[in-house]
N, C-alpha and C. Protein backbone atom coordinates (compact mmCIF):
# COMPACT_ATOMS: atom_id res chain seq x y z
N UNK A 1 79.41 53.23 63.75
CA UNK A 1 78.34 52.57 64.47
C UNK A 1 77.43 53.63 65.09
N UNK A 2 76.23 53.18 64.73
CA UNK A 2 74.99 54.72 65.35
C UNK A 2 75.16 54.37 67.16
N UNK A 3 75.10 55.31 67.68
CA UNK A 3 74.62 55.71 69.15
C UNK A 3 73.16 54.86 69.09
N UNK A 4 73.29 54.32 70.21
CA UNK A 4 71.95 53.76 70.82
C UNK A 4 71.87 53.97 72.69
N UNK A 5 71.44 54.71 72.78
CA UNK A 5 71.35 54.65 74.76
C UNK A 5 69.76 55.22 75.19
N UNK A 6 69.22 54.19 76.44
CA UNK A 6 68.38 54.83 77.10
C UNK A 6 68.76 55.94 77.81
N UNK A 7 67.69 56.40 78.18
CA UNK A 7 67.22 57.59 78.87
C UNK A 7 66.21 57.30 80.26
N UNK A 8 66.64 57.32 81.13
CA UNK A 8 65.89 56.81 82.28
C UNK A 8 65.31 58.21 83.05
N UNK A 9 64.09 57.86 83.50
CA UNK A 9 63.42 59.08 84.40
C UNK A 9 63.47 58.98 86.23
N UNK A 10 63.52 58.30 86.28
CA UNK A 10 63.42 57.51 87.85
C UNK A 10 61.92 57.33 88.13
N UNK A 11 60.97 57.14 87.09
CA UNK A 11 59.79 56.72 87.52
C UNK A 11 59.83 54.75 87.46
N UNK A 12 59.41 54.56 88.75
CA UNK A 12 59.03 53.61 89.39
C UNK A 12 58.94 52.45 88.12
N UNK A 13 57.39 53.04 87.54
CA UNK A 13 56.97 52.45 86.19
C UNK A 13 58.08 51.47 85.37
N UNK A 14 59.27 52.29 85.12
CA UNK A 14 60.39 51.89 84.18
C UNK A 14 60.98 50.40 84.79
N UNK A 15 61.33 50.59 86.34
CA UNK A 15 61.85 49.64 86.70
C UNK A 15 60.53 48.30 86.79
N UNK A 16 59.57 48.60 86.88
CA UNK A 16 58.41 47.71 87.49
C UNK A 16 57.99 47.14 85.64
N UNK A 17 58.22 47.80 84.75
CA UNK A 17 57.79 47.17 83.77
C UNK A 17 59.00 46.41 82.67
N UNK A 18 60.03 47.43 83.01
CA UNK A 18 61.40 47.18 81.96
C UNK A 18 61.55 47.68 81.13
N UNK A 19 61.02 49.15 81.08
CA UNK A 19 61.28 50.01 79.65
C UNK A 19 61.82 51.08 79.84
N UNK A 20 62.78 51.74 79.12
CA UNK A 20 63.53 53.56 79.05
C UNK A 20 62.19 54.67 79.21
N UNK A 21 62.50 55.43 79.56
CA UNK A 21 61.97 56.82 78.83
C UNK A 21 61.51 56.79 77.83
N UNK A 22 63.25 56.84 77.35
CA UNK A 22 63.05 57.09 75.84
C UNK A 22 64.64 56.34 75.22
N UNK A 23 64.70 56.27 74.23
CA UNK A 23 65.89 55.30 73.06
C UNK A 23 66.24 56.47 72.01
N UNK A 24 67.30 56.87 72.25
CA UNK A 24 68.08 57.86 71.35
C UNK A 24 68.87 56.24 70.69
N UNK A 25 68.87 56.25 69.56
CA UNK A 25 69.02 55.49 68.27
C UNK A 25 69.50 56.68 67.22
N UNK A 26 70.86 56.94 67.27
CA UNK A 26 71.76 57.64 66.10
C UNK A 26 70.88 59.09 66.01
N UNK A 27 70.25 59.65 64.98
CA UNK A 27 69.37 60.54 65.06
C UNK A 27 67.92 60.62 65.85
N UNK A 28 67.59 59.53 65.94
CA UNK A 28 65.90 59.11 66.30
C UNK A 28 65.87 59.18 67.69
N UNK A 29 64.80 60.12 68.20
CA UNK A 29 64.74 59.59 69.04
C UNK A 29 63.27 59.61 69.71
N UNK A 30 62.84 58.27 70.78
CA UNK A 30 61.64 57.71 70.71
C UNK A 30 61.45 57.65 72.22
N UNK A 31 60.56 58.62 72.82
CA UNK A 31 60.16 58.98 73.98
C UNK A 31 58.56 58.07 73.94
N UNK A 32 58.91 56.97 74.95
CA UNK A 32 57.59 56.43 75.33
C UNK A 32 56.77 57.27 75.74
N UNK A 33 55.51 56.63 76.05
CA UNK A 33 53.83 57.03 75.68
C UNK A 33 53.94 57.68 77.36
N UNK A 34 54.34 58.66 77.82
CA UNK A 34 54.40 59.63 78.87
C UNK A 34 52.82 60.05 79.90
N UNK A 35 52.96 59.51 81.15
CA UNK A 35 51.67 60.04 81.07
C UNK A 35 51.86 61.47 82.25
N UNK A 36 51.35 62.08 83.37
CA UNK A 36 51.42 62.94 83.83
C UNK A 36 52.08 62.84 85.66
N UNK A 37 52.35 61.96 85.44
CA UNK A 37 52.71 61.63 86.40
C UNK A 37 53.95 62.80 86.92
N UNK A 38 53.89 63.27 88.36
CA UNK A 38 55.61 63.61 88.45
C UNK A 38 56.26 62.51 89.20
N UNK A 39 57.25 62.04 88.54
CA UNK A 39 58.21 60.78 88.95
C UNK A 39 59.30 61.18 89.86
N UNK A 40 59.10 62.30 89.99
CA UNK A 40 60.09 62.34 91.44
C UNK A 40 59.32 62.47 92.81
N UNK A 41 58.13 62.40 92.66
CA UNK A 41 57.20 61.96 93.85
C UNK A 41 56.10 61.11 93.56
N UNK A 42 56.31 60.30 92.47
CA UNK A 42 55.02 59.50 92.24
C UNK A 42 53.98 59.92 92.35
N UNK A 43 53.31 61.40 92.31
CA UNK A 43 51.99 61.74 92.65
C UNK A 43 51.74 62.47 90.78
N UNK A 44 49.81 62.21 90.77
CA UNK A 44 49.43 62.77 89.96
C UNK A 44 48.30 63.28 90.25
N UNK A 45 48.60 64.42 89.37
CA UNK A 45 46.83 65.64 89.56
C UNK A 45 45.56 64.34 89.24
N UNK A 46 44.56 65.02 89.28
CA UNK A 46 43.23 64.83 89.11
C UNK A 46 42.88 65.48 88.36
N UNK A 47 43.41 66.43 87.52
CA UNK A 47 42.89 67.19 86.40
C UNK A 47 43.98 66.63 85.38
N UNK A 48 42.89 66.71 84.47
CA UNK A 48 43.50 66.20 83.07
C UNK A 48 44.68 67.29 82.47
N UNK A 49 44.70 69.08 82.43
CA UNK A 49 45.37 70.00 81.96
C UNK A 49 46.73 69.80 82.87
N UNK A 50 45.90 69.62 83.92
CA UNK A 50 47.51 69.48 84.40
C UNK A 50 48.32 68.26 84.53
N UNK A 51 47.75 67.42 84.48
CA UNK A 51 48.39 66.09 84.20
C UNK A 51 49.12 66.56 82.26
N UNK A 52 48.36 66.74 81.53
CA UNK A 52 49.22 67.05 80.11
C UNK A 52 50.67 68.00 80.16
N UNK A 53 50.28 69.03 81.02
CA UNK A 53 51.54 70.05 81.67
C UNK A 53 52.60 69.18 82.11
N UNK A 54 51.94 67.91 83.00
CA UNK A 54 53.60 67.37 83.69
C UNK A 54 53.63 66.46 82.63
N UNK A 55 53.12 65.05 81.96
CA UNK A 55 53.21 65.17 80.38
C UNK A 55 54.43 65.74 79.99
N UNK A 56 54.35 67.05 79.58
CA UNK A 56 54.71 67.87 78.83
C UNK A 56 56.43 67.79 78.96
N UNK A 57 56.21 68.12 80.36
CA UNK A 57 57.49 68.59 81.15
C UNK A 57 58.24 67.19 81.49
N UNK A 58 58.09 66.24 81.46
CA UNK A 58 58.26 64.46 81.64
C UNK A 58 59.51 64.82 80.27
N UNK A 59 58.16 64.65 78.93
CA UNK A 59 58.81 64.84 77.92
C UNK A 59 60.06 65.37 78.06
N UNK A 60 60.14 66.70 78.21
CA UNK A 60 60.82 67.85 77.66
C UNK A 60 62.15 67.38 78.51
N UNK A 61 62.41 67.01 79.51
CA UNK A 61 63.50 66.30 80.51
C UNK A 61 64.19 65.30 79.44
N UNK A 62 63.37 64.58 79.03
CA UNK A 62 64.04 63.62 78.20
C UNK A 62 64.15 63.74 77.18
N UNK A 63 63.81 64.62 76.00
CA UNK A 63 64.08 65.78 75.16
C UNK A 63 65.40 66.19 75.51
N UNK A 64 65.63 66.94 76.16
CA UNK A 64 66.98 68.16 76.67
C UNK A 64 67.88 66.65 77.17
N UNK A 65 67.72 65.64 77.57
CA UNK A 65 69.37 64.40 77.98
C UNK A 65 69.20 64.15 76.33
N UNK A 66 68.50 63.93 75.97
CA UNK A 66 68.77 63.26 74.35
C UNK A 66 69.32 64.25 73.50
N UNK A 67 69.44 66.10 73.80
CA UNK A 67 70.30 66.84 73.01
C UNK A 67 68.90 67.15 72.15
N UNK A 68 67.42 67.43 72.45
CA UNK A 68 66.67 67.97 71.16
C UNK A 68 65.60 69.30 71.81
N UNK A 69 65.10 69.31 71.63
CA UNK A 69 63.84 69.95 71.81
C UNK A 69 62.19 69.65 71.09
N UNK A 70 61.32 70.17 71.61
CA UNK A 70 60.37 69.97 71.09
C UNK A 70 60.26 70.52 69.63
N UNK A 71 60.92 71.22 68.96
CA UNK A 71 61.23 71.84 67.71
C UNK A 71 61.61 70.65 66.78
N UNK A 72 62.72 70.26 67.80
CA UNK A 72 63.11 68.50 66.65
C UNK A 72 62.02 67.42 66.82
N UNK A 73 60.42 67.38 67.53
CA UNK A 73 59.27 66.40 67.34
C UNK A 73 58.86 66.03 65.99
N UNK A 74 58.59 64.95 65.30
CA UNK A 74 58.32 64.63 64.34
C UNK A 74 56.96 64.14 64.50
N UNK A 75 57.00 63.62 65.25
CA UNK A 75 55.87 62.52 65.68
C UNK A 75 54.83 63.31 67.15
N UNK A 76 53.62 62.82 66.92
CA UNK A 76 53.01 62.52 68.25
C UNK A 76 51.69 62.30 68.61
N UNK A 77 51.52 61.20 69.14
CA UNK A 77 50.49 60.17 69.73
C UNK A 77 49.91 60.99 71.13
N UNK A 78 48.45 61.12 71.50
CA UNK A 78 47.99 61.46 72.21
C UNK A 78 46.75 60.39 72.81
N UNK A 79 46.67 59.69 73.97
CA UNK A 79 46.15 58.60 74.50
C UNK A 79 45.39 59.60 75.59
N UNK A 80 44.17 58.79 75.37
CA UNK A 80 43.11 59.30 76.46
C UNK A 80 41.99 58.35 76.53
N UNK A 81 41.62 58.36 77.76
CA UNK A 81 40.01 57.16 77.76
C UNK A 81 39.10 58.01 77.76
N UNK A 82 39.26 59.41 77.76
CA UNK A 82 37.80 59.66 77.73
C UNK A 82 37.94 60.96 76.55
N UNK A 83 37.04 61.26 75.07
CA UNK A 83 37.67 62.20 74.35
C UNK A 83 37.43 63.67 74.27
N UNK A 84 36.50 63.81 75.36
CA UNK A 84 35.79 64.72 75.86
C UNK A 84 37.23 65.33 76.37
N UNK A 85 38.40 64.97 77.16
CA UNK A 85 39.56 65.89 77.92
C UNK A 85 40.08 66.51 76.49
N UNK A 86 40.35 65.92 75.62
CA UNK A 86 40.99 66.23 74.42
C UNK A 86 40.91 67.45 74.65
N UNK A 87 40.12 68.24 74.01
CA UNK A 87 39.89 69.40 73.61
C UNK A 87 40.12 70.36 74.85
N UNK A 88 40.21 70.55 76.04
CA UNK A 88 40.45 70.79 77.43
C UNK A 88 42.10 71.37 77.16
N UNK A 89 42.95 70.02 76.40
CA UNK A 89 44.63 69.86 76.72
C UNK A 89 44.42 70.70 75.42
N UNK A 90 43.69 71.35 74.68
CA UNK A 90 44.26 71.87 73.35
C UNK A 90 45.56 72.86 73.61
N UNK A 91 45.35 73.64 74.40
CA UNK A 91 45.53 75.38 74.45
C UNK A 91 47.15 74.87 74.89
N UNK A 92 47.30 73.55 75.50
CA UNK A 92 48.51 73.44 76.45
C UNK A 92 49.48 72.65 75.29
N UNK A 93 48.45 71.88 74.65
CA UNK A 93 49.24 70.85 73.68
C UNK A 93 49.99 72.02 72.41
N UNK A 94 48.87 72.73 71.90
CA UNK A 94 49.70 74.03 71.22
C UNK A 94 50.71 74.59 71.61
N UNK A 95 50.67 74.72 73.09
CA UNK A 95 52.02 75.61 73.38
C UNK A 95 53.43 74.96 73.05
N UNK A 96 53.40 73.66 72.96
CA UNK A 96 54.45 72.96 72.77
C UNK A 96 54.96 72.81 71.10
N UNK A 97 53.70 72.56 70.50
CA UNK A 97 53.89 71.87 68.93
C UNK A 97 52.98 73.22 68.11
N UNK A 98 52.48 74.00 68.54
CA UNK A 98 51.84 74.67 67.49
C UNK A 98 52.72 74.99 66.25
N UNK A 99 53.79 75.73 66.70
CA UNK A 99 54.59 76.13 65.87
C UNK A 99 55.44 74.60 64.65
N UNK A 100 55.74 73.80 65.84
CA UNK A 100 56.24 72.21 65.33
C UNK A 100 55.88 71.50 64.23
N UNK A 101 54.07 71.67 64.76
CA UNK A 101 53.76 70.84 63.58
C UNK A 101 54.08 69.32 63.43
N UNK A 102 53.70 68.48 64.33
CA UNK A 102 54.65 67.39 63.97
C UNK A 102 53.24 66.51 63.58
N UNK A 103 53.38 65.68 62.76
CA UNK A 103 52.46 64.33 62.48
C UNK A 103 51.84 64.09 63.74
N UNK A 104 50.63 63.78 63.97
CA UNK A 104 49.84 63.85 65.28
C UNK A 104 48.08 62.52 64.91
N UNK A 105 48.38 62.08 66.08
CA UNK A 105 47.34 61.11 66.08
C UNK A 105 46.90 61.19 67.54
N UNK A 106 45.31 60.92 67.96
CA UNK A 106 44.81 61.18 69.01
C UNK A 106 43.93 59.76 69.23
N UNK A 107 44.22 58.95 69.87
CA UNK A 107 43.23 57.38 70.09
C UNK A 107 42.60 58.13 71.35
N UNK A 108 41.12 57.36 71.83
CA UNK A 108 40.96 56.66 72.85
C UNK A 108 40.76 55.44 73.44
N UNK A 109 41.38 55.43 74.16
CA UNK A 109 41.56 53.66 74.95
C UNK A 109 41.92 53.97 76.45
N UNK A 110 41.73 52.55 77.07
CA UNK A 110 42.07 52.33 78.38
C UNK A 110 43.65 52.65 78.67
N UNK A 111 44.03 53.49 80.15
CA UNK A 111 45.47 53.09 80.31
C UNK A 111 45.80 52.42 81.47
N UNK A 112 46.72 52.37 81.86
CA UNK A 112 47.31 51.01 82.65
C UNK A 112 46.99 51.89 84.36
N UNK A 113 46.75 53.08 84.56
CA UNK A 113 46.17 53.43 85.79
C UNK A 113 44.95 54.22 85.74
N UNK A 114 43.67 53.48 86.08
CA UNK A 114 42.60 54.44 86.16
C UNK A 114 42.50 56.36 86.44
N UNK A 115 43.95 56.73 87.39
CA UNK A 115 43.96 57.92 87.67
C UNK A 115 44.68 58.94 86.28
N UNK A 116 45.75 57.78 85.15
CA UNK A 116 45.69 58.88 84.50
C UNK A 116 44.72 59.16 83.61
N UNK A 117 44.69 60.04 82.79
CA UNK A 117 43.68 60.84 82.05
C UNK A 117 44.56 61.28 80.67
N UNK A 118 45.37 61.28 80.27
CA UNK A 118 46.26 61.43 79.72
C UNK A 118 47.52 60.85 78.92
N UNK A 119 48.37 60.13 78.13
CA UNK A 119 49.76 59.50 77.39
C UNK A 119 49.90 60.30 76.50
N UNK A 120 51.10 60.57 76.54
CA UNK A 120 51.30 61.35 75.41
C UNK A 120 53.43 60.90 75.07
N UNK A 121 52.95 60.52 73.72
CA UNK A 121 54.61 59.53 73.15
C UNK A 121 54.82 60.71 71.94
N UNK A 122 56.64 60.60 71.98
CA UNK A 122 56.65 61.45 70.62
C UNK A 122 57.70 61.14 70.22
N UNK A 123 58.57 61.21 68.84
CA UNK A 123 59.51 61.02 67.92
C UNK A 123 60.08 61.99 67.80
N UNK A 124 61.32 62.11 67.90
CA UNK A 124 62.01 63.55 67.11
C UNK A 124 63.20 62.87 66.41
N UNK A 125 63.70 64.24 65.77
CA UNK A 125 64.85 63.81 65.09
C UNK A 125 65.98 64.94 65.28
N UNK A 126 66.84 64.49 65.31
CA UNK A 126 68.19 65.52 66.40
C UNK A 126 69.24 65.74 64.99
N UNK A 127 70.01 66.63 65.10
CA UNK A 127 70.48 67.15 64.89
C UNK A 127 72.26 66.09 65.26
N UNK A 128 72.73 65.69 64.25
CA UNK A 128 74.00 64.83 64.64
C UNK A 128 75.33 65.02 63.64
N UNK A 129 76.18 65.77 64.97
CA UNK A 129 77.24 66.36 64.01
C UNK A 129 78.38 65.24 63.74
């Protein structure tokens, strides 16, 4: 029988809406659409780079309980309302996936708090001995 378990962050969000982190499913694993928030104080920048940095680091927490790294990303979705920041988060978004390479899609749309500037969701695939 495959492993299936959430991954909880202690952001607020999770309990107020009803969703994991992220869902480690046997190899897969599926880190919701992350935005920059730090969830151990509910506060977020006003700059978009650094909102992608905590982003980043959101991720990477729930990455490292699921047993992967950003090396095992397959996937990744980048959400923004305005597409002008895009290019801003390049230099930071490289540091993570340049080397990775993973399948990558960039929308803009509205998100569920005017203050972020930023979502960023990704897929990996782990390593299962």
């Amino acid at each position: 029988m495959r492993e299936r378990r959430a991954i909880l962050s202690g952001s607020t969000f999770e309990e107020q809406i009803g969703y994991a982190r992220a869902v480690v499913d046997g190899d897969r694993v599926h880190v919701s659409g992350t935005t920059g928030f730090d969830y151990a104080t509910m506060t977020i920048s006003d700059d978009v780079v650094d909102q992608a940095e905590q982003c980043l680091r959101n991720i990477e927490a729930a990455l490292v309980e699921a047993k992967c790294t950003f090396g095992d990303v397959v996937r990744v979705r980048y959400l923004l309302p305005d597409r002008e920041d895009f290019e801003r988060c390049r230099p930071v978004l490289r540091r993570c996936f340049g080397e990775v390479r993973p399948a990558a899609t960039m929308l803009v749309c509205g998100l569920s708090d005017p203050r972020m500037k930023i979502e960023i969701e990704v897929y990996a695939r782990r390593a299962v001995a």
